[in-house]
Protein backbone atom coordinates (compact mmCIF):
# COMPACT_ATOMS: atom_id res chain seq x y z
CA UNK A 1 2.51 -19.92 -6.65
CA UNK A 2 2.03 -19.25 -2.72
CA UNK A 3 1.79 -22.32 -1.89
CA UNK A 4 4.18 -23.88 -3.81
CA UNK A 5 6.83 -21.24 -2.30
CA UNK A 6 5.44 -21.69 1.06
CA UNK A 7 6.14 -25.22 0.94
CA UNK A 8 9.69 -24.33 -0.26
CA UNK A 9 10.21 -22.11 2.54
CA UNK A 10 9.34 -24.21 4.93
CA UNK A 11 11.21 -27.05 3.96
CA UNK A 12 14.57 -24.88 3.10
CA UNK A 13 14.64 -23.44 6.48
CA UNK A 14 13.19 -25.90 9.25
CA UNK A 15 15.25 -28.39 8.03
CA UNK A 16 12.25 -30.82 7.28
CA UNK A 17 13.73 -34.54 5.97
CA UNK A 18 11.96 -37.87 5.62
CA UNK A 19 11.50 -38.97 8.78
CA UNK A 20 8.41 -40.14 10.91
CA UNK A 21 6.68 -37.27 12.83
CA UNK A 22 6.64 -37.10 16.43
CA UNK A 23 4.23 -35.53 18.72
CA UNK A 24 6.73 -33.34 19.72
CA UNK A 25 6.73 -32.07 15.76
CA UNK A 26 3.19 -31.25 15.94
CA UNK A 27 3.26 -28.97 19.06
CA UNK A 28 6.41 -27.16 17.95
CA UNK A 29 5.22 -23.70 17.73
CA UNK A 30 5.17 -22.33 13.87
CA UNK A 31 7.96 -21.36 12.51
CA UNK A 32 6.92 -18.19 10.63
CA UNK A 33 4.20 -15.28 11.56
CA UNK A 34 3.77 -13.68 8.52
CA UNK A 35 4.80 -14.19 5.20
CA UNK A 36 4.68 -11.97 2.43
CA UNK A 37 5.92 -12.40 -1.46
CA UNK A 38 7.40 -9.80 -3.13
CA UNK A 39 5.02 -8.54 -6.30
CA UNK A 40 7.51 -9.45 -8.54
CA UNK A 41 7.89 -13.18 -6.74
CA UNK A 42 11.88 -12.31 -5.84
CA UNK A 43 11.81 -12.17 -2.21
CA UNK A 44 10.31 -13.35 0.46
CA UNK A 45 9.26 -11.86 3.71
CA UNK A 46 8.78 -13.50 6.48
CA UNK A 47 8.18 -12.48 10.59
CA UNK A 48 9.53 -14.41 13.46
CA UNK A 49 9.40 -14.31 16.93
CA UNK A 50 12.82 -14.43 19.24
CA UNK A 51 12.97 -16.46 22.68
CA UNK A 52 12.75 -13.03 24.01
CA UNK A 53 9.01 -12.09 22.53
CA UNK A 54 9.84 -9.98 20.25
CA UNK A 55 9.20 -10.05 16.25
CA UNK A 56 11.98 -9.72 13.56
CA UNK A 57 11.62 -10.15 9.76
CA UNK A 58 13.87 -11.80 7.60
CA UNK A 59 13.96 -11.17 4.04
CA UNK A 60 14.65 -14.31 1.74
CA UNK A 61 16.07 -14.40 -1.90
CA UNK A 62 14.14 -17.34 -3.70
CA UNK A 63 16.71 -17.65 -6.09
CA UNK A 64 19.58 -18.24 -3.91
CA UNK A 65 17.64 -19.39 -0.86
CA UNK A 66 19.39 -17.33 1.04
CA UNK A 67 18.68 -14.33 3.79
CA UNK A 68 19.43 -11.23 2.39
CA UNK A 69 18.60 -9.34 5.67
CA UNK A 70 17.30 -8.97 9.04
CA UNK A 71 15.84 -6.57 11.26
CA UNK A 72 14.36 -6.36 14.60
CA UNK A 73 13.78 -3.74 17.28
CA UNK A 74 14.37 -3.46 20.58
CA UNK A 75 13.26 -2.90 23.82
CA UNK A 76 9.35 -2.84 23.92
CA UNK A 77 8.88 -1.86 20.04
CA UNK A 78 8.58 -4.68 18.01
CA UNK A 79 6.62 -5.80 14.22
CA UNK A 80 2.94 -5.61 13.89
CA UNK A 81 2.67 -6.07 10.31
CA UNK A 82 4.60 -6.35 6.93
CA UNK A 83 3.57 -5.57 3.12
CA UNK A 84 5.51 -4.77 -0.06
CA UNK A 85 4.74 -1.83 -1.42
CA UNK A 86 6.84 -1.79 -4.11
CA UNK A 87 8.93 -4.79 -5.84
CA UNK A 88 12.14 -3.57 -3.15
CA UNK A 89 10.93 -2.25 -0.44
CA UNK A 90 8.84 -3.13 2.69
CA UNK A 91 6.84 -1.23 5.23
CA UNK A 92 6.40 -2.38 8.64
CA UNK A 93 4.03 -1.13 11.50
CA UNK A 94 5.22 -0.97 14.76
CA UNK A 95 3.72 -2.30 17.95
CA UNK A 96 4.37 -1.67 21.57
CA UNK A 97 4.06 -3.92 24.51
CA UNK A 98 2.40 -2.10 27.35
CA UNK A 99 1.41 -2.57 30.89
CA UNK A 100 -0.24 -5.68 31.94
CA UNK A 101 -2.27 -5.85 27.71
CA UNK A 102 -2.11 -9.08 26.62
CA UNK A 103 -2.03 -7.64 22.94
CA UNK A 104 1.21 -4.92 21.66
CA UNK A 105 -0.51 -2.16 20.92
CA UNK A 106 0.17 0.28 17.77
CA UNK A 107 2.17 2.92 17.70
CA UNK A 108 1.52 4.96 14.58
CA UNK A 109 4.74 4.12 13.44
CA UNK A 110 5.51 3.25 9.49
CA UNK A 111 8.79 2.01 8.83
CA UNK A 112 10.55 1.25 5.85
CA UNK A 113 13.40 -0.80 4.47
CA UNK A 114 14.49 -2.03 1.19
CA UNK A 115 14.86 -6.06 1.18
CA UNK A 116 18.53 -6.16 1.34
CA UNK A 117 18.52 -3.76 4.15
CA UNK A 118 19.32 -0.52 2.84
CA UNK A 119 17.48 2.99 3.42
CA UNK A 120 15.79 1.83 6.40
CA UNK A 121 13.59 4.86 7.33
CA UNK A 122 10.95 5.80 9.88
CA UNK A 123 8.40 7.97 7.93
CA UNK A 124 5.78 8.39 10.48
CA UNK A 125 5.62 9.12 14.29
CA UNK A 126 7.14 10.84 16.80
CA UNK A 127 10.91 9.42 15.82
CA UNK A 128 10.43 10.28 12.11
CA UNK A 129 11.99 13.18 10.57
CA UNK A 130 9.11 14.85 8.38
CA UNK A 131 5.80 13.23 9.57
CA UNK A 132 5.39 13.36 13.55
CA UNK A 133 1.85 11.87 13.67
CA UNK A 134 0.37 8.87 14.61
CA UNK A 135 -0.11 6.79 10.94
CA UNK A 136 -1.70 3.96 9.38
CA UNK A 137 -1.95 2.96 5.51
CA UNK A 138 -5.50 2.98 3.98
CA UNK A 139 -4.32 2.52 0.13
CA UNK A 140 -0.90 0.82 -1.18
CA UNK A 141 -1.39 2.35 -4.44
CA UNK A 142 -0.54 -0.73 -6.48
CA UNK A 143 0.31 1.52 -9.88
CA UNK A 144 2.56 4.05 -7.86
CA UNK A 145 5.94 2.57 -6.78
CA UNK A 146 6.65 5.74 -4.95
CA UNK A 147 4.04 6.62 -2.76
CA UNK A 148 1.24 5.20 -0.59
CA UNK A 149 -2.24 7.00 1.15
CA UNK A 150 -2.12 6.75 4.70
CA UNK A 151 -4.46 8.59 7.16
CA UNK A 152 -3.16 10.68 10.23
CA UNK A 153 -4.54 12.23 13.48
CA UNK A 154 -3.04 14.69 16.41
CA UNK A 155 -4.15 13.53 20.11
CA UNK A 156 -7.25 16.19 21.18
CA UNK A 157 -9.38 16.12 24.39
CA UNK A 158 -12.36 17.12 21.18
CA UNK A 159 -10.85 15.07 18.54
CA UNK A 160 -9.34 15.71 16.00
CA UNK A 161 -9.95 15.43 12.40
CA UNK A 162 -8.42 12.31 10.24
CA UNK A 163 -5.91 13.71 7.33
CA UNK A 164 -5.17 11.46 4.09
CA UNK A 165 -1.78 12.47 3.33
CA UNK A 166 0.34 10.88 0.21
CA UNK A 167 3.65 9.23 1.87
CA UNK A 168 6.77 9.35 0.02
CA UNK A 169 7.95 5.71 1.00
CA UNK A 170 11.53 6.77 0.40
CA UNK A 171 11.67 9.47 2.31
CA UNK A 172 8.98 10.41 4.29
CA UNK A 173 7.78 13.61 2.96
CA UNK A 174 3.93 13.68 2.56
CA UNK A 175 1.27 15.75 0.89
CA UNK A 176 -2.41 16.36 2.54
CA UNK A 177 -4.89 15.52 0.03
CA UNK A 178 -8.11 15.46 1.89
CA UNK A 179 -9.78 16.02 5.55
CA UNK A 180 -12.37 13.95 7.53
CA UNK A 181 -15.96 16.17 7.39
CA UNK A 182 -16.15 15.24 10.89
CA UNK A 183 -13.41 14.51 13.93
CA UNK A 184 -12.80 11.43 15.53
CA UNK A 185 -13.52 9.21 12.22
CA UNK A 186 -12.36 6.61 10.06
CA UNK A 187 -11.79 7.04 5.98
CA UNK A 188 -12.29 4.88 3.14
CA UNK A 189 -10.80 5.41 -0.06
CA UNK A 190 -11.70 3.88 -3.60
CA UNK A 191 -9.94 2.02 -6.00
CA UNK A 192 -8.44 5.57 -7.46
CA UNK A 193 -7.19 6.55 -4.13
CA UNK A 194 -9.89 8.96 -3.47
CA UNK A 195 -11.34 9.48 -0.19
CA UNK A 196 -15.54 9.03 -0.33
CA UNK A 197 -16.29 7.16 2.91
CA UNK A 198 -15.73 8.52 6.44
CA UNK A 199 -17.68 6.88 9.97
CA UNK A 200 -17.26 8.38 13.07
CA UNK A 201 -18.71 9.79 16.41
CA UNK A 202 -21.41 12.29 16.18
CA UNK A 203 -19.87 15.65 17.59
CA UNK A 204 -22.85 16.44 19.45
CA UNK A 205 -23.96 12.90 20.79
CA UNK A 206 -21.68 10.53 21.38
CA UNK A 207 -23.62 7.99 21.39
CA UNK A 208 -24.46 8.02 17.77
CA UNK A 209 -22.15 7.16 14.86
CA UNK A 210 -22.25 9.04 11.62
CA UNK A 211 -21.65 7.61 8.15
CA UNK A 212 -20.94 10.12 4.96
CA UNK A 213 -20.27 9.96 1.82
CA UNK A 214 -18.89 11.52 -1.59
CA UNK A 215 -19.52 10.45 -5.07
CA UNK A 216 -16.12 11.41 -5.92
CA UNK A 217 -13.50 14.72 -4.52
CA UNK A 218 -15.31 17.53 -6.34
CA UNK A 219 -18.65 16.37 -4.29
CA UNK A 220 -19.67 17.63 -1.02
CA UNK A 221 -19.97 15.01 2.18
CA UNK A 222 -24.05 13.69 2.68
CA UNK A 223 -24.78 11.87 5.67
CA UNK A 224 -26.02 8.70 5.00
CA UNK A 225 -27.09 6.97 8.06
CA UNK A 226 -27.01 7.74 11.74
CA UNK A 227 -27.01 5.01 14.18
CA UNK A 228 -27.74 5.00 17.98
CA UNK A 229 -25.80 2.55 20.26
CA UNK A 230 -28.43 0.06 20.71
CA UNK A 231 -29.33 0.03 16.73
CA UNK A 232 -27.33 -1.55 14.09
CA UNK A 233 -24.51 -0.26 11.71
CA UNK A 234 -22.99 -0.98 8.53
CA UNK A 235 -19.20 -0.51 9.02
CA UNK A 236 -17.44 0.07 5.41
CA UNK A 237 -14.44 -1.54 4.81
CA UNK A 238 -13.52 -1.45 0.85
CA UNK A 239 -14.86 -0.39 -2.46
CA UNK A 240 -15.61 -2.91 -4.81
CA UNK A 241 -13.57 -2.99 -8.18
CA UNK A 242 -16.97 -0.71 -9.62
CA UNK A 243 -15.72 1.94 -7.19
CA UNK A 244 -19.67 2.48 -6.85
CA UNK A 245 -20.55 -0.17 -4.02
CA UNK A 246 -19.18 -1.20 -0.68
CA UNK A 247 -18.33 -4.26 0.69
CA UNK A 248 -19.14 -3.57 4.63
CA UNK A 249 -19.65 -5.50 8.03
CA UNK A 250 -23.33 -4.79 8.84
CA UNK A 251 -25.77 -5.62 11.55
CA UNK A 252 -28.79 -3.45 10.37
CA UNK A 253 -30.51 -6.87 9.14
CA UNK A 254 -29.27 -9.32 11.27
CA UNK A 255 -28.61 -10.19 14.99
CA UNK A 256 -24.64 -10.75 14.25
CA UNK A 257 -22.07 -8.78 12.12
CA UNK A 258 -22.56 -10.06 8.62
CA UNK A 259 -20.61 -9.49 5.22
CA UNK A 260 -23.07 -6.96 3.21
CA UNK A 261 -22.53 -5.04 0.43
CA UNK A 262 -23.90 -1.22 0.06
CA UNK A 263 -24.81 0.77 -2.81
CA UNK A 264 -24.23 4.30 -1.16
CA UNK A 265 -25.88 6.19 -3.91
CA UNK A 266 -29.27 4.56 -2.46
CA UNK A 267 -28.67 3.55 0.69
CA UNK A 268 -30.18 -0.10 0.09
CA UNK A 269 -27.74 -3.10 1.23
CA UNK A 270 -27.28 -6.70 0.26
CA UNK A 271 -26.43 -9.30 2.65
CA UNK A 272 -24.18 -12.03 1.34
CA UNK A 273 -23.20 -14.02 4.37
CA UNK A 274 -24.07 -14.26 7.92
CA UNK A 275 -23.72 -16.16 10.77
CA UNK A 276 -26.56 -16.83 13.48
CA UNK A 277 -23.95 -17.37 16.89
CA UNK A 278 -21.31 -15.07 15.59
CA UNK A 279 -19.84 -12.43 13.99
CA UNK A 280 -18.12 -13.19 10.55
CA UNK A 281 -15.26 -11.36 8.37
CA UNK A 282 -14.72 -11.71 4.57
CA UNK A 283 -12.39 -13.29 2.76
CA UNK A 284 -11.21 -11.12 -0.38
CA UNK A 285 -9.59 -12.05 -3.72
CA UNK A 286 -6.74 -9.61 -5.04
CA UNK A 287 -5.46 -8.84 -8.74
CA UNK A 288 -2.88 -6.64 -9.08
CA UNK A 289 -2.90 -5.28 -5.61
CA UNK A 290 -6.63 -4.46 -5.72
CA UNK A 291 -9.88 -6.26 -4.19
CA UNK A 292 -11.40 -8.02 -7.11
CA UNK A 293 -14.15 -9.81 -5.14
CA UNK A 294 -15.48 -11.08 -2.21
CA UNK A 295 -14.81 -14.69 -2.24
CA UNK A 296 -15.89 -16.13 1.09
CA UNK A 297 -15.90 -15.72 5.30
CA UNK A 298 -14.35 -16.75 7.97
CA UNK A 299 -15.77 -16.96 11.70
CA UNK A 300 -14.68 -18.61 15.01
CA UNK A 301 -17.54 -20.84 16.56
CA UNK A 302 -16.02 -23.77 18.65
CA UNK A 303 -13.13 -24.08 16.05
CA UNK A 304 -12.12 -21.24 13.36
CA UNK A 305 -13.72 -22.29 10.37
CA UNK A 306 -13.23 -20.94 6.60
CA UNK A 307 -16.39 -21.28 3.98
CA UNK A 308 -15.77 -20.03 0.27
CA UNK A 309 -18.62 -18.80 -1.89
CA UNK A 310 -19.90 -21.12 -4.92
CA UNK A 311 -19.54 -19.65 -8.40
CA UNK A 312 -22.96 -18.94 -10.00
């Protein structure tokens, strides 16, 4: 279905007829960013950028192939990413060009907007009305329309510890519903929204990292590993649909990042892909807005290249 609409899209709105391509229809720069389908397949999203740098999203009715709305922001602040999070209505993450950085960086920000338009919000950040920290998403909550787990931290000269808060996408309110055992850190949450994985910066040597874990929110945090700057570490990124192991981006085993998978309650790791020159990053298959599996890696080694696993 993506590609078939993607095709669609394409043709509908560059104009694309029969004709014989030029060169000068190869270098044209890509039309679209980003593009994200609505869950229910109604809409599409879809990011641009204007002749003034900037990114602005237009949201597309597939029935009537028509924009239904846009929005853009101005000055510095412009769109670092886009995802449904419910069949109406979009959150965006705001980036800011600064200085002389050849990348925008991110601003905490969450925004929100329905796809015609309508109840366009900022719910996180200094310019929001309830939740004045700096914000990111860790869990879209596929089977709750109405809110979404993001993670939150105040600026400290020590640190300060990570928050996962439940964010009401409609209007900003939010709930606190666990705490980092450790400042400075990173959480992971499983497939039931509960946060069981934190990694961060030892509070007493900073030049060791700390992973800990919980088997679920009634256990205590365990550290699992410790790792100095010269060893290797296993950086968690999801649970697996078991909500038991961890798919990860590990070096313990290998002279590059590789794609391993960790069962936490031993400790032991699996390595399912590496490269020997580089690093490499998975490539996951989603049902229903959760992971479902790891289905292959990407990596950039003279050209970007894409490899999918073989079934077994």
């Amino acid at each position: 279905m993506r590609v078939i609409l993607l095709s669609w899209l394409l043709c509908a709105f560059a104009g694309v007829q029969a004709a014989e391509l030029t060169l000068e229809d190869y270098a044209r720069p890509s039309q679209f960013l980003e593009i994200e389908i609505s869950p229910t397949g109604k809409y599409l999203a879809a990011t641009s950028r204007s002749e003034e740098g900037n990114i602005y999203l237009n949201v597309i009715d597939i029935k009537s192939n028509k924009i239904i709305s846009v929005r853009h922001f101005t000055g510095r602040d412009s769109i670092g990413s886009i995802d449904w999070a419910n069949n109406e209505r979009l959150l965006i993450t705001l980036v800011r060009d600064i200085g002389a950085l050849e990348q925008p960086v991110p601003t905490g920000e969450i925004f929100a907007v329905n796809a015609d338009g309508s109840n366009a919000r900022m719910l996180t950040g200094y310019r929001a009305d309830n939740e004045k920290d700096a914000a990111q998403v860790i869990n879209y909550l596929p089977d709750d329309d109405k809110f979404v787990l993001i993670v939150t931290s105040s600026p400290s000269r020590r640190g300060s510890f990570s928050l996962v808060k439940r964010l009401n996408i409609e209007n900003g309110r939010t709930r606190q519903i666990a705490r980092a055992p450790m400042r400075s850190s990173g959480m992971i949450t499983d497939n039931n929204g509960v946060a069981r994985m934190s990694v961060g910066e030892d509070q007493n040597n900073d030049n060791e990292m700390v992973l800990m874990y919980r088997k679920d929110d009634k256990a205590d945090w365990v550290t699992l590993r410790r790792y100095g700057q010269r060893d290797g570490s296993f950086n968690p990124i999801a649970f697996l649909p078991d909500n038991k192991r961890i798919v990860g981006l590990s070096d313990t085993q290998t002279d590059t990042k590789a794609i391993s998978i960790m069962d936490p309650e031993t400790g032991k790791e699996e390595v399912l892909a590496h490269h020997p020159k580089v690093d490499v990053a998975p490539k996951f298959s989603i049902e229903d807005g959760f992971l479902k599996e790891v289905i292959g890696a990407s990596y950039e080694y003279d050209t970007h290249e894409d490899v999918f696993f073989a079934d077994i």
